[in-house]
C-alpha atoms as a PDB file:
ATOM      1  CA  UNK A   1     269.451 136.836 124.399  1.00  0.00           C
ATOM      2  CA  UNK A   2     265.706 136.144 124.644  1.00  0.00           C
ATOM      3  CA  UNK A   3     264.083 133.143 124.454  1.00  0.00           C
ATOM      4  CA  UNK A   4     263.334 131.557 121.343  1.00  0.00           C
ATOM      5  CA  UNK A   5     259.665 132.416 119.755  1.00  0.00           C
ATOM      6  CA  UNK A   6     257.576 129.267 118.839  1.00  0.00           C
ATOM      7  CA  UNK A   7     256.814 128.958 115.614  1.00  0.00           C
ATOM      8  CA  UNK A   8     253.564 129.211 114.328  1.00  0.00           C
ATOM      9  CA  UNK A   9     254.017 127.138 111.161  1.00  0.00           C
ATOM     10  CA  UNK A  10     255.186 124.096 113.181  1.00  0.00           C
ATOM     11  CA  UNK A  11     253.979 121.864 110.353  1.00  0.00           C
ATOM     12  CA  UNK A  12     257.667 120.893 109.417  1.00  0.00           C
ATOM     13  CA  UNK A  13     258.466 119.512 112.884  1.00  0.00           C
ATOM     14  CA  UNK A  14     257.256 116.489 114.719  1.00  0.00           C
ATOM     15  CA  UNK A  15     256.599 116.920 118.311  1.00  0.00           C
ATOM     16  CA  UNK A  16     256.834 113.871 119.716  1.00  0.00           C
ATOM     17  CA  UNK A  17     252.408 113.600 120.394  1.00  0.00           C
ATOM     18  CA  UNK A  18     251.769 116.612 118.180  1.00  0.00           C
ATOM     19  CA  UNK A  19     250.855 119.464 120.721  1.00  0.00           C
ATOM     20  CA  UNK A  20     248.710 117.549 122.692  1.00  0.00           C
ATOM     21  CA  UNK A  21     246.259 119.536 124.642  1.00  0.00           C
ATOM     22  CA  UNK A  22     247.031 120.629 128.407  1.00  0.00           C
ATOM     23  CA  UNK A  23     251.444 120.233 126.684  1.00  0.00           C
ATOM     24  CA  UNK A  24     253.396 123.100 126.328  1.00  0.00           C
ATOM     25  CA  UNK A  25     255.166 123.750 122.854  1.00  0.00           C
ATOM     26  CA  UNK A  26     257.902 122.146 121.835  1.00  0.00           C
ATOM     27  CA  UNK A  27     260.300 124.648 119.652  1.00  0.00           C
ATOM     28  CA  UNK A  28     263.172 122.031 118.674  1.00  0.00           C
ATOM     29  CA  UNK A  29     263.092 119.071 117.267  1.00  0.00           C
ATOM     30  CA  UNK A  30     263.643 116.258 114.697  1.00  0.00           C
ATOM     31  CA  UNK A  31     261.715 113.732 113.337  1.00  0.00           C
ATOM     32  CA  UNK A  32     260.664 111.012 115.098  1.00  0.00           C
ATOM     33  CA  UNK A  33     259.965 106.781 114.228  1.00  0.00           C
ATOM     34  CA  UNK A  34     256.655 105.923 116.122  1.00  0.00           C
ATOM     35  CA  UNK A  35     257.801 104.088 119.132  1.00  0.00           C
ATOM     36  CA  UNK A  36     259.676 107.009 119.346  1.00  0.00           C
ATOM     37  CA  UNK A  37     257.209 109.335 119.673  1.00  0.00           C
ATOM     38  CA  UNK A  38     255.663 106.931 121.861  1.00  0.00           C
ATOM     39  CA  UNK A  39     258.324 107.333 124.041  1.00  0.00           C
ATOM     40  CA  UNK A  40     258.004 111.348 124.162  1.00  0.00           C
ATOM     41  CA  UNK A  41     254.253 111.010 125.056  1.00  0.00           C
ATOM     42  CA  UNK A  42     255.049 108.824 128.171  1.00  0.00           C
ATOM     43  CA  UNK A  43     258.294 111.575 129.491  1.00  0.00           C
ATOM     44  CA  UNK A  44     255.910 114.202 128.672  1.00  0.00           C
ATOM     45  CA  UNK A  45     253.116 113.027 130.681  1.00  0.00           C
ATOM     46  CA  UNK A  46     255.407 112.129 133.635  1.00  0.00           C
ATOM     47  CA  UNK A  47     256.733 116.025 133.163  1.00  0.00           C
ATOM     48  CA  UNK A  48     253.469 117.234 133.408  1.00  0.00           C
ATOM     49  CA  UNK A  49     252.044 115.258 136.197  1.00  0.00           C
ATOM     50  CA  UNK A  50     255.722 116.279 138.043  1.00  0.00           C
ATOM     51  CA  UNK A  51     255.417 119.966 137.465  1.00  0.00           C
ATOM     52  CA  UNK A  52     252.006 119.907 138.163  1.00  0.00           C
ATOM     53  CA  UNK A  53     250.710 121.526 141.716  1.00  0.00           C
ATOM     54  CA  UNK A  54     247.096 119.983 141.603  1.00  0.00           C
ATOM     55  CA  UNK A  55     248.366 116.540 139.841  1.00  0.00           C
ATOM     56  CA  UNK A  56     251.598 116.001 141.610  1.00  0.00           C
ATOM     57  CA  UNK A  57     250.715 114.007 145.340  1.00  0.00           C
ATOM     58  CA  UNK A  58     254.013 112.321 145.748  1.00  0.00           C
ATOM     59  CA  UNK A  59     255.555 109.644 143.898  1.00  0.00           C
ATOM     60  CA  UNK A  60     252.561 107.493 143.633  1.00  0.00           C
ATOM     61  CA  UNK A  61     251.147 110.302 141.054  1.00  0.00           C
ATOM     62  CA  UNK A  62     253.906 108.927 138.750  1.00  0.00           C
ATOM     63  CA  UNK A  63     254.216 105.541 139.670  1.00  0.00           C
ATOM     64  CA  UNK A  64     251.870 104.028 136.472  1.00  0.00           C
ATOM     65  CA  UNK A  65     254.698 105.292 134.421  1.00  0.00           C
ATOM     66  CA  UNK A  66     257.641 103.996 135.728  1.00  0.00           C
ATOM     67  CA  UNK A  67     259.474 100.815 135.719  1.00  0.00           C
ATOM     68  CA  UNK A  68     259.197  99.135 138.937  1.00  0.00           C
ATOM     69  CA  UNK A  69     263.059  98.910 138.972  1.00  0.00           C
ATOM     70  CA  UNK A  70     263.561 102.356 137.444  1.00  0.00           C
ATOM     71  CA  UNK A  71     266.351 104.989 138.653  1.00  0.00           C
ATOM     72  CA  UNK A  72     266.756 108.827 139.231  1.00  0.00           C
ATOM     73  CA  UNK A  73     270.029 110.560 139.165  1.00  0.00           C
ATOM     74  CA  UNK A  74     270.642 114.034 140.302  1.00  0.00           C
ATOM     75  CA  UNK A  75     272.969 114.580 142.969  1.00  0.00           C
ATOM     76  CA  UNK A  76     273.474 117.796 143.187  1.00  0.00           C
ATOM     77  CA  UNK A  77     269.895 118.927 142.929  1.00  0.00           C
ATOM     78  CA  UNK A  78     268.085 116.552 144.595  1.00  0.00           C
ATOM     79  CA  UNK A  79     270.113 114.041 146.835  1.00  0.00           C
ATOM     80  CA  UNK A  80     268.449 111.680 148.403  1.00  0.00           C
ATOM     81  CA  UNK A  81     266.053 110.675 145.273  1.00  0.00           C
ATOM     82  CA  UNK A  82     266.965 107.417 144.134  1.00  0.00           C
ATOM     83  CA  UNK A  83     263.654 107.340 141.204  1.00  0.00           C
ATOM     84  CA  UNK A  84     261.938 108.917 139.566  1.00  0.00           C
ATOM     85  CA  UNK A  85     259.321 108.340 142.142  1.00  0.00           C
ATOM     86  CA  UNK A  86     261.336 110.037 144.627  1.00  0.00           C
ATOM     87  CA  UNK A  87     262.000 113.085 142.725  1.00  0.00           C
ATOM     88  CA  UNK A  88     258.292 113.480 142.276  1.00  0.00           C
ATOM     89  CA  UNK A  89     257.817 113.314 145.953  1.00  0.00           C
ATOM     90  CA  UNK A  90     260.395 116.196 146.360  1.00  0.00           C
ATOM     91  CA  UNK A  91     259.349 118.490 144.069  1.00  0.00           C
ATOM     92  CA  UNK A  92     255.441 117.953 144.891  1.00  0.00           C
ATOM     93  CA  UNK A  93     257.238 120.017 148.155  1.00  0.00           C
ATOM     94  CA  UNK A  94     258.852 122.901 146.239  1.00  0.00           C
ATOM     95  CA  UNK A  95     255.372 123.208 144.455  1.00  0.00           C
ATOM     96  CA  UNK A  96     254.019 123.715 147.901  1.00  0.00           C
ATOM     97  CA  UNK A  97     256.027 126.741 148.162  1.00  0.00           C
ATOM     98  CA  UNK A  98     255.924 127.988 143.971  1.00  0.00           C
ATOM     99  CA  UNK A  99     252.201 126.891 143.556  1.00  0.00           C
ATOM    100  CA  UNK A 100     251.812 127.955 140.204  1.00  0.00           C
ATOM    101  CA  UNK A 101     255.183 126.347 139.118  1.00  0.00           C
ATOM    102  CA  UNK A 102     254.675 125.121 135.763  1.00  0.00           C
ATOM    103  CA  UNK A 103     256.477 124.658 132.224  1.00  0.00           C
ATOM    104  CA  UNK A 104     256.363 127.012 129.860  1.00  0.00           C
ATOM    105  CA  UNK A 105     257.864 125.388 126.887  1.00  0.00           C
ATOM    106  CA  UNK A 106     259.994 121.859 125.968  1.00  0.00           C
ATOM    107  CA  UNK A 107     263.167 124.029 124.181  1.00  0.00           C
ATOM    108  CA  UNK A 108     264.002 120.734 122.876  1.00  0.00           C
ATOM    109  CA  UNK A 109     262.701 117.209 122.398  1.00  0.00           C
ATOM    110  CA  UNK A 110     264.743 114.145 120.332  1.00  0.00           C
ATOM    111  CA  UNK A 111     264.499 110.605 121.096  1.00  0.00           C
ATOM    112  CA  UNK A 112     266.376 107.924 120.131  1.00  0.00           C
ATOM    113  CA  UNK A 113     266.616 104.153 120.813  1.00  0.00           C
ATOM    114  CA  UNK A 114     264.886 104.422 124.229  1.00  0.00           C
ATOM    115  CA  UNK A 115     266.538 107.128 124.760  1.00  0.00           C
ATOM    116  CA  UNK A 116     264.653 110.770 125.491  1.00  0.00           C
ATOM    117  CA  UNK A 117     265.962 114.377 126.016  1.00  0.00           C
ATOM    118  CA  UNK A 118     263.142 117.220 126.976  1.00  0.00           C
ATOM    119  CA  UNK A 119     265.222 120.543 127.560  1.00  0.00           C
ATOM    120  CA  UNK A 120     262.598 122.960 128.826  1.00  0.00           C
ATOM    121  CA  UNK A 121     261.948 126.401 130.569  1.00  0.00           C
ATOM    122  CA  UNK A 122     260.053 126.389 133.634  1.00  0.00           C
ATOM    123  CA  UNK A 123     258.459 129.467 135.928  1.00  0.00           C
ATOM    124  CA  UNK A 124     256.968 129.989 139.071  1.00  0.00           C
ATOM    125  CA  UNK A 125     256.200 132.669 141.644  1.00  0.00           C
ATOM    126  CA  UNK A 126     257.013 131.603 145.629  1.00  0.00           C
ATOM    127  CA  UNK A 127     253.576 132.757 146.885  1.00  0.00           C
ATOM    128  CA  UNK A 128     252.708 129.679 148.810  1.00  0.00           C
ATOM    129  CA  UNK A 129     254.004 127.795 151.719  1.00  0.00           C
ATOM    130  CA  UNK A 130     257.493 129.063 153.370  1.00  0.00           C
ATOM    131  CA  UNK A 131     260.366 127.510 152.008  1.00  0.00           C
ATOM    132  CA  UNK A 132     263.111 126.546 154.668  1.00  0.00           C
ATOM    133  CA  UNK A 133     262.268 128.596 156.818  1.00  0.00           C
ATOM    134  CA  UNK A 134     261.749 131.585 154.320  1.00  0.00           C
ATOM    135  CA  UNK A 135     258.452 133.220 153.870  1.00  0.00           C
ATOM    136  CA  UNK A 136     256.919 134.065 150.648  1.00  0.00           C
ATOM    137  CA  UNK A 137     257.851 136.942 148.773  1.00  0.00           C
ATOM    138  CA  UNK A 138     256.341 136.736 145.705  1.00  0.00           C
ATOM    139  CA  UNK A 139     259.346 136.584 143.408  1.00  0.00           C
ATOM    140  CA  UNK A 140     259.230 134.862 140.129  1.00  0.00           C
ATOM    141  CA  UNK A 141     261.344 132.831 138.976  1.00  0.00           C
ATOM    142  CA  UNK A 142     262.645 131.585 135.335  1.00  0.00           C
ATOM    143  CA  UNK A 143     265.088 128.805 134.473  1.00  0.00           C
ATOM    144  CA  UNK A 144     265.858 125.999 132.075  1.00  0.00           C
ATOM    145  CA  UNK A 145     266.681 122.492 132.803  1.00  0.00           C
ATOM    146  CA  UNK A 146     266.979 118.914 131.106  1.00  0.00           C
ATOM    147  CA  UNK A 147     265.263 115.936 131.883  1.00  0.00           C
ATOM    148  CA  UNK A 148     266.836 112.854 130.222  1.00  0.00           C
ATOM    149  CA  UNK A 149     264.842 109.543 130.133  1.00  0.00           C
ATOM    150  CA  UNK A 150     265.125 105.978 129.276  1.00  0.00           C
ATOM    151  CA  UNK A 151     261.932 104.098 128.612  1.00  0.00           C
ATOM    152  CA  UNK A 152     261.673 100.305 128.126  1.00  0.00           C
ATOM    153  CA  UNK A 153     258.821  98.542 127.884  1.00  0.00           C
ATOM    154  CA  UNK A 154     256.672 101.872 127.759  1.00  0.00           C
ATOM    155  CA  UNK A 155     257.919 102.464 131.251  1.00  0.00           C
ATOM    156  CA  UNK A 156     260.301 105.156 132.649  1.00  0.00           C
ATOM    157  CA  UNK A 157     263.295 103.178 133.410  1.00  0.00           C
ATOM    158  CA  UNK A 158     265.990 106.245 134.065  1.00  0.00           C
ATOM    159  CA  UNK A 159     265.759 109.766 134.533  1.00  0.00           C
ATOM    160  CA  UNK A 160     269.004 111.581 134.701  1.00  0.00           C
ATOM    161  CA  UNK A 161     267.958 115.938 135.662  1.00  0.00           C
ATOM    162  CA  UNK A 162     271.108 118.304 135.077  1.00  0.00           C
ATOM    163  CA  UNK A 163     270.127 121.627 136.102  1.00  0.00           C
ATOM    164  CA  UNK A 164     271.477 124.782 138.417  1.00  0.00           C
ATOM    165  CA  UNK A 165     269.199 124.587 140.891  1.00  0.00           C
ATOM    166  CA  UNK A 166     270.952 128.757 141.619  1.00  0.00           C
ATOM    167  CA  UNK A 167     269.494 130.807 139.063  1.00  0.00           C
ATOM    168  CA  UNK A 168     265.633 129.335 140.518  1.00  0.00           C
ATOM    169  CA  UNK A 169     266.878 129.806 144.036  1.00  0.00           C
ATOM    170  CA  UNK A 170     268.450 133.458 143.422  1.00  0.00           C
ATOM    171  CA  UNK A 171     265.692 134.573 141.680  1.00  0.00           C
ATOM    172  CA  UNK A 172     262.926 133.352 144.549  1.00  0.00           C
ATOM    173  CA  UNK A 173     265.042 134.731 147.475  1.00  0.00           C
ATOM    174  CA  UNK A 174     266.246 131.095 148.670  1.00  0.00           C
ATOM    175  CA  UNK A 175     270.129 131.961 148.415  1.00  0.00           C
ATOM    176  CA  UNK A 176     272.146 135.347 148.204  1.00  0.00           C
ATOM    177  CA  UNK A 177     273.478 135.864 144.673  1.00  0.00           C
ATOM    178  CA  UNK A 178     277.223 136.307 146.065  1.00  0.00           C
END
């Protein structure tokens, strides 16, 4: 099934900080009170600083955002990060290797009582640094993921990523498919 097409009547939907410039769409959502949206600007902007080669240092890239007692889980995909600091860290080193890694499109945004879900589709091309070991082969690469937040205080206080790393690492030549 292809992915959905944005809309280009998107006057009936509220994205979270209206499609501010440098943001990808957003193709899903509800509307939204305006500490909510609020909310969606600040997971937004750490998304884009995170996913971006040329913005993303390390942690301290993100660090204005955050809660200075804030939390990352994500076991499975990233162990070791313990916030969201962390996982900026680590994935300013995959973008080392998929330099052009960016996001295409949030699939879905909704907020709710501090609470934030961005589902979005991502893509990138390992034609950088080696990976592990592995060399670049320019493969591309396309998968979906979800970031959910917490914010208090108009700081990041949880991020919680649930995503198959596989389909990212199959498609770029990381892992075999069987």
């Amino acid at each position: 099934m292809p992915p959905p097409t944005p809309v280009n009547d998107t006057s009936h939907l509220n994205q979270g900080s209206s499609h501010a410039a440098g943001q990808p769409p957003s193709i899903m959502t509800t509307a939204q009170n305006h500490d909510e949206q609020e909310n969606i600007r600040i997971c937004k902007e750490y998304m884009s600083i995170a996913y971006s080669p040329t913005n993303n240092t390390g942690g301290s890239s993100v660090q204005h955002l955050c809660h200075p007692d804030s939390w990352f889980w994500g076991p499975s995909t990233f162990p070791g990060c313990e916030t969201p600091m962390d996982y900026a860290e680590s994935h300013s080193h995959v973008m080392k290797s998929v330099n052009d890694l960016h996001i295409i499109r949030f699939d879905q945004v909704f907020a709710k009582n501090g609470h934030v879900l961005l589902r979005y589709t991502a893509e990138g091309n390992f034609k950088g640094e080696p990976y592990m070991g592995i060399q670049p082969n320019g493969n591309h690469a396309r998968w979906s993921a979800a970031a959910i937040f917490e914010v208090q205080d108009h700081k990041i206080k949880s991020f919680t990523k649930d995503w198959d790393q596989k389909v990212m690492q199959i498609q770029l030549g990381w892992v075999s498919s069987t």
